[in-house]
Protein backbone atom coordinates (compact mmCIF):
# COMPACT_ATOMS: atom_id res chain seq x y z
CA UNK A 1 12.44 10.83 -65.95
CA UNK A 2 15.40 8.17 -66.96
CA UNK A 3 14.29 5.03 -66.57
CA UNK A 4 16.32 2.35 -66.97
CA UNK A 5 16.11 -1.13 -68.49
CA UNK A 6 16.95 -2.83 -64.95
CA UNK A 7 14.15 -4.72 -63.11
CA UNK A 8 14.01 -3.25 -59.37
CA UNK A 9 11.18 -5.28 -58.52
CA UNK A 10 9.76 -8.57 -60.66
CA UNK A 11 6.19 -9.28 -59.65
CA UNK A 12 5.96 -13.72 -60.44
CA UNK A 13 2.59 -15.15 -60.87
CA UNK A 14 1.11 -13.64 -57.72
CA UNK A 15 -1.86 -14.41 -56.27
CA UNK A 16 -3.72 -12.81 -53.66
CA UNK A 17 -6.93 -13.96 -51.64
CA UNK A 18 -8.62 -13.12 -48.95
CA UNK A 19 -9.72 -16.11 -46.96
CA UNK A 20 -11.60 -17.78 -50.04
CA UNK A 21 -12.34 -15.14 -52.29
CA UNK A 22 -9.42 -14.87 -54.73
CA UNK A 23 -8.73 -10.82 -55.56
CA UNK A 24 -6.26 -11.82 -58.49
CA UNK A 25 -4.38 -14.44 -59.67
CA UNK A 26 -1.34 -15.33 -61.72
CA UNK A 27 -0.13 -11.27 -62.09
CA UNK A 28 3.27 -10.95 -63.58
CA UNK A 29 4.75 -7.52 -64.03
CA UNK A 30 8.30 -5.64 -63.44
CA UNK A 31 9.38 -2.33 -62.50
CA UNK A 32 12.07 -0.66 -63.70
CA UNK A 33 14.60 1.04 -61.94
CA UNK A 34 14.40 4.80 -61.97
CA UNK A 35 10.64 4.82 -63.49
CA UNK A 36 7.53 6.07 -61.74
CA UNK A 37 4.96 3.31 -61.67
CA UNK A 38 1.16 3.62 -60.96
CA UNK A 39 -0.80 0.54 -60.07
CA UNK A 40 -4.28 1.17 -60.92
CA UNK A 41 -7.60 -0.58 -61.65
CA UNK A 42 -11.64 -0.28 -60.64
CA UNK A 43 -13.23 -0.60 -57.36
CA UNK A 44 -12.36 -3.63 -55.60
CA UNK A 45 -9.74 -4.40 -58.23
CA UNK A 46 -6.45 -5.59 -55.87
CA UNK A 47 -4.72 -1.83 -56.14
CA UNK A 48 -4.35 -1.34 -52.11
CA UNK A 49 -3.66 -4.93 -51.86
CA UNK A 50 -1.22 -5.57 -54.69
CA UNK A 51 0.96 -2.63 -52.96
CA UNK A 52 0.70 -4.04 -49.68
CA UNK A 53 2.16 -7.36 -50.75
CA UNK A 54 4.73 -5.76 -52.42
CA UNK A 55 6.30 -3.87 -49.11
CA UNK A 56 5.62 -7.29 -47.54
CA UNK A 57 2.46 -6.05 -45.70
CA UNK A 58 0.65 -9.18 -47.35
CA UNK A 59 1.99 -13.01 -47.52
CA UNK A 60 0.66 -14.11 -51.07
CA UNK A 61 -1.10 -17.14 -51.47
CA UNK A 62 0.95 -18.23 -54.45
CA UNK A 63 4.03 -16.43 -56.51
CA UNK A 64 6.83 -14.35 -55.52
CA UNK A 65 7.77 -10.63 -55.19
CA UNK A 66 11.69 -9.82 -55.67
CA UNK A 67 13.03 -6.40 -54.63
CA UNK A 68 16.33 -6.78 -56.50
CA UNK A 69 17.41 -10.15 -56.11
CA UNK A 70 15.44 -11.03 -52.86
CA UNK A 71 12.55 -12.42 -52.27
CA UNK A 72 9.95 -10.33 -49.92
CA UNK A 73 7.24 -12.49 -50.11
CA UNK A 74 9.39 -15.26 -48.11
CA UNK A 75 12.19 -13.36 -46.14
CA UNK A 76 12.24 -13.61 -42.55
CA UNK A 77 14.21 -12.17 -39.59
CA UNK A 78 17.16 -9.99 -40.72
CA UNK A 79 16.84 -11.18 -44.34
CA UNK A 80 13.30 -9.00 -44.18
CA UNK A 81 15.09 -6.03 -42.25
CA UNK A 82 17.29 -5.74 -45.23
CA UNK A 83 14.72 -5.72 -47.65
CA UNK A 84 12.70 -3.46 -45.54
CA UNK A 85 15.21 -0.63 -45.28
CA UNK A 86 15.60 -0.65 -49.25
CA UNK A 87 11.91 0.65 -49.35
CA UNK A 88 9.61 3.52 -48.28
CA UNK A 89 6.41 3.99 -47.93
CA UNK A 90 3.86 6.87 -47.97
CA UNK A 91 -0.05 5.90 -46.20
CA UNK A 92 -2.94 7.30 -48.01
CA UNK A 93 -3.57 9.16 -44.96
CA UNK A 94 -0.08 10.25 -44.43
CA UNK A 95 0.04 8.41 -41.30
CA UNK A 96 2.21 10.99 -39.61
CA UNK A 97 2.27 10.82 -35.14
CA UNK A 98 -0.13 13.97 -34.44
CA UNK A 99 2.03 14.43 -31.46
CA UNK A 100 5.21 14.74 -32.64
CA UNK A 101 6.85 17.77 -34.97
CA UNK A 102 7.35 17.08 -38.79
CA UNK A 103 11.67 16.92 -37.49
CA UNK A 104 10.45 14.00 -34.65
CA UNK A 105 8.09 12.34 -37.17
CA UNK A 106 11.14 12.13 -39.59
CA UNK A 107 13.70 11.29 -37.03
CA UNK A 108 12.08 8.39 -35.77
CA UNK A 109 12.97 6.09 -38.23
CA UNK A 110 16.52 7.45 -38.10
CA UNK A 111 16.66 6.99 -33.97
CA UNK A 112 15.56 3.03 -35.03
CA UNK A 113 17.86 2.34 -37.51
CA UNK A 114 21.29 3.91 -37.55
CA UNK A 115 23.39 4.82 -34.61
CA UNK A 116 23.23 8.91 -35.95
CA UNK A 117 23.61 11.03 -33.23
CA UNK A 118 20.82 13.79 -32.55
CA UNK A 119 22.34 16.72 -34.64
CA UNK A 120 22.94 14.33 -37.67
CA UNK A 121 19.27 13.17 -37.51
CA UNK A 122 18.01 16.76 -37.23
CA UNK A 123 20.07 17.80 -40.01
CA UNK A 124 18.82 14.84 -42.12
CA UNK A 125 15.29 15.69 -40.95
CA UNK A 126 16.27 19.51 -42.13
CA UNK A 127 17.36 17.97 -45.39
CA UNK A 128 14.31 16.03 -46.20
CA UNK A 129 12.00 18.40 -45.66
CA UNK A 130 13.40 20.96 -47.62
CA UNK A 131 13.27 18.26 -50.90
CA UNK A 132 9.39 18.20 -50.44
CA UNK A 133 9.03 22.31 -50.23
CA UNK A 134 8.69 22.51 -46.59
CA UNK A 135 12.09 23.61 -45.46
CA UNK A 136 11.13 25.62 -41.84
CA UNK A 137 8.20 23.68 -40.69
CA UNK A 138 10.69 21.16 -38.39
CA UNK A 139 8.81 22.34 -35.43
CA UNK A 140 5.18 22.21 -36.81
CA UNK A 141 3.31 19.36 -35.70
CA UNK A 142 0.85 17.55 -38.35
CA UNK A 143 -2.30 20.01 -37.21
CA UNK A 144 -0.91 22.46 -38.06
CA UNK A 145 -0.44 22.21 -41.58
CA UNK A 146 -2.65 21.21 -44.62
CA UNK A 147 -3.53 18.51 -46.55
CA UNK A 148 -1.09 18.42 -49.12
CA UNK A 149 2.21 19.38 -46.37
CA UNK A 150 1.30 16.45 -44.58
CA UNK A 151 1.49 14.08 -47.65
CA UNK A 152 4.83 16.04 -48.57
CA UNK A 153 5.89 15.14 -45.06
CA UNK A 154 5.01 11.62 -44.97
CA UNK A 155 6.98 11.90 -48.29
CA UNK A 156 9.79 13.05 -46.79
CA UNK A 157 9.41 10.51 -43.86
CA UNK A 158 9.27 8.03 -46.30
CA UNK A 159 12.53 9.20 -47.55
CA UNK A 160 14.21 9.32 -44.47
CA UNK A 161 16.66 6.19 -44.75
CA UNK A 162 17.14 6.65 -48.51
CA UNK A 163 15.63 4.02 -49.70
CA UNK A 164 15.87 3.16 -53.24
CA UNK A 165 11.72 2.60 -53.73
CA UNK A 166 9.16 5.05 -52.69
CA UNK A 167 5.08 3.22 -52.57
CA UNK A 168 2.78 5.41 -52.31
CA UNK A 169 -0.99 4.70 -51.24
CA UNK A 170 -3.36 7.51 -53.23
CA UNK A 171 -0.85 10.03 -52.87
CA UNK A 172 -3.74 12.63 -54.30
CA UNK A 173 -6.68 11.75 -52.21
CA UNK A 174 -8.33 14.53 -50.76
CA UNK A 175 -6.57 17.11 -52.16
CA UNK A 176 -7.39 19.94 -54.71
CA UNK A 177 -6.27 20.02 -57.99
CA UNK A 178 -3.66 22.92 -57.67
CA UNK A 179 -2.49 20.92 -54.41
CA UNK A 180 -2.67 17.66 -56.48
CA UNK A 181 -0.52 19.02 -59.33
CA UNK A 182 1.88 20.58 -57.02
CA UNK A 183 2.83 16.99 -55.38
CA UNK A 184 2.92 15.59 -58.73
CA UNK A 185 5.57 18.22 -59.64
CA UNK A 186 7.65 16.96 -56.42
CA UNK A 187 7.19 13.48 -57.29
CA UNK A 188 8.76 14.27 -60.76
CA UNK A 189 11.77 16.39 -58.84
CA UNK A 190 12.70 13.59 -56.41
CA UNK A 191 12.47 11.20 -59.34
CA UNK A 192 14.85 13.39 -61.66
CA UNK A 193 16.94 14.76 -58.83
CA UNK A 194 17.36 11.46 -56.82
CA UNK A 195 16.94 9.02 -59.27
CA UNK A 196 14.17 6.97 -56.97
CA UNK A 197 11.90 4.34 -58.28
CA UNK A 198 8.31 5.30 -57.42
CA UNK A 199 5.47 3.08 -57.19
CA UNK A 200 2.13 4.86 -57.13
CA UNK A 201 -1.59 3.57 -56.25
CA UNK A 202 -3.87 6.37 -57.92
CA UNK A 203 -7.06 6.20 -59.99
CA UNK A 204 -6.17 10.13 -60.85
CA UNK A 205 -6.13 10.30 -64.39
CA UNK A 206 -4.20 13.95 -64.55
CA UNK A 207 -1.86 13.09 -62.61
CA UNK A 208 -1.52 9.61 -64.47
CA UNK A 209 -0.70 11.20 -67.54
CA UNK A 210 1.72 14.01 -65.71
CA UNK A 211 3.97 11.78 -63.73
CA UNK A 212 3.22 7.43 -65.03
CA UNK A 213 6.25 6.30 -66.81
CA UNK A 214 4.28 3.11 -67.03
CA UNK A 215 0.72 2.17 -66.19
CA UNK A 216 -0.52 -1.34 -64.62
CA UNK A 217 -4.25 -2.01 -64.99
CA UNK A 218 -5.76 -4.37 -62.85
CA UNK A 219 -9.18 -6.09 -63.95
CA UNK A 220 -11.32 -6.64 -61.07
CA UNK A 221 -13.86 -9.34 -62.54
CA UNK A 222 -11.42 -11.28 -64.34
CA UNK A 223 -8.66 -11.21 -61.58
CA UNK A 224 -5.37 -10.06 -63.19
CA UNK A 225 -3.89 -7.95 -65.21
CA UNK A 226 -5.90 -5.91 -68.11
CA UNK A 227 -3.06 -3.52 -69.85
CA UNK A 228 0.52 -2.37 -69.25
CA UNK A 229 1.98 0.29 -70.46
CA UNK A 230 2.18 4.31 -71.08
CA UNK A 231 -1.14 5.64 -70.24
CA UNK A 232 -1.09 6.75 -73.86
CA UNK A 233 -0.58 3.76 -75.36
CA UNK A 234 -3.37 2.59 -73.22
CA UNK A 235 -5.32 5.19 -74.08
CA UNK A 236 -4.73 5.14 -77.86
CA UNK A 237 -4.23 1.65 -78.61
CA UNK A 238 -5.30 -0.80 -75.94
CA UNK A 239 -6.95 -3.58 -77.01
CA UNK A 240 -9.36 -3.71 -74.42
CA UNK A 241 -12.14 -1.20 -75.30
CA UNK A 242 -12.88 -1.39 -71.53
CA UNK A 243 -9.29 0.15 -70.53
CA UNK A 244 -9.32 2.40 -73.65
CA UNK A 245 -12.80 4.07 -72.08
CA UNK A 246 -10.89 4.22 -68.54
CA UNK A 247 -8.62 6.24 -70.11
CA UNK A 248 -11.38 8.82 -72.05
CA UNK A 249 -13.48 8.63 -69.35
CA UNK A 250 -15.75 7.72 -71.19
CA UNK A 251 -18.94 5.49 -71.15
CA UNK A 252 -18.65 1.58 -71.67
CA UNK A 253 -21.80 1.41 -74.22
């Protein structure tokens, strides 16, 4: 991984609520570009939400979220577009069209957004696939594959403009642990080969420690932030005993 010192995204005093009850508030925070980034935290803690603010999912009720040097949090019309086409996003649930092959479910975005014709977008589709392991399933649709190709392809539909951010939503949920470790693996191959800036929600501590460049803990009861950093510098030397346990897993006495 070759992170570098550049701020791809600068998280300013954010604050999120929904209707009256406030789910965090004042959270600062930058990601660099190049790094893989996991948002995580406790039940209820903002994780889901903090990520869907940051693809502009989510108006905040305070603070600002910059994706280079614009603004998400305020950017309307063709402004937003821009921004929009910068990123990528992969649904907990993969999110893929059960009606349409992995090559349509790719190509969709393509067909929306450029004027590619149909044997450039196939070959892109081709392309993308093959980076997430699944080079000759074009013509598979989502049923017919398991757990872990669909999150590959909504990986690879993710990827599908090249964007220069991948979010991820619990990348690892419901799969096994050889499954899980084998996505982590990809994750650290696009990230070395393609020099992408992930940002991951995941309360998976193995595949924390495999793939986190940096760690951002999120403290549900007191509303913000509780640690940044490596998850072994949170582990070893975190102030709070609280995120030091998280870490362990061990028991809060």
């Amino acid at each position: 991984m070759s992170a570098s010192d550049e701020a791809i995204i600068r998280v300013e005093q954010l604050t999120a609520r929904y209707g009256d009850r406030l789910i965090f508030d004042g959270v600062d925070f930058q990601v660099r570009r190049g790094e893989v980034f996991v948002i995580l935290g406790g039940s209820g803690s903002g994780k889901s939400t903090l990520l869907k603010h940051m693809i502009g999912l989510y108006r905040p009720a305070a603070g600002r979220i910059w994706i280079g040097d614009e603004d998400i949090s305020s950017a309307e019309g063709e402004a937003r577009q821009r921004i929009l086409q910068r990123i990528g996003v992969m649904y907990q649930s993969g999110a893929l069209f059960g009606s349409m092959t992995l090559r349509q479910n790719i190509t969709l975005p393509l067909e929306e957004f450029t004027d590619l014709p149909p044997e450039a977008r196939d070959w892109i589709a081709s392309m993308k696939l093959g980076l997430v392991g699944l080079a000759g399933f074009e013509e598979y649709l989502p049923a017919e594959i398991s757990g872990g190709m669909k999150k590959r392809a909504a990986i690879a539909r993710a990827m599908a403009l090249d964007p220069e951010i991948l979010f991820l939503d619990e990348p690892s949920a419901g799969l096994d642990p050889i499954t899980s470790a084998a996505l982590d693996e990809t994750i650290l191959e696009l990230s070395r080969s393609l020099g992408v800036t992930f940002v991951i929600v995941t309360h998976e501590l193995p595949s924390i420690f495999r793939i986190a460049d940096r760690v951002i803990m999120l403290d549900g009861e007191r509303k913000r932030i509780a640690a940044i950093g490596s998850p072994a510098e949170l582990r070893d030397g975190a102030e709070d005993a609280w995120v030091r346990a998280f870490f362990r897993r061990e028991a809060v006495a």
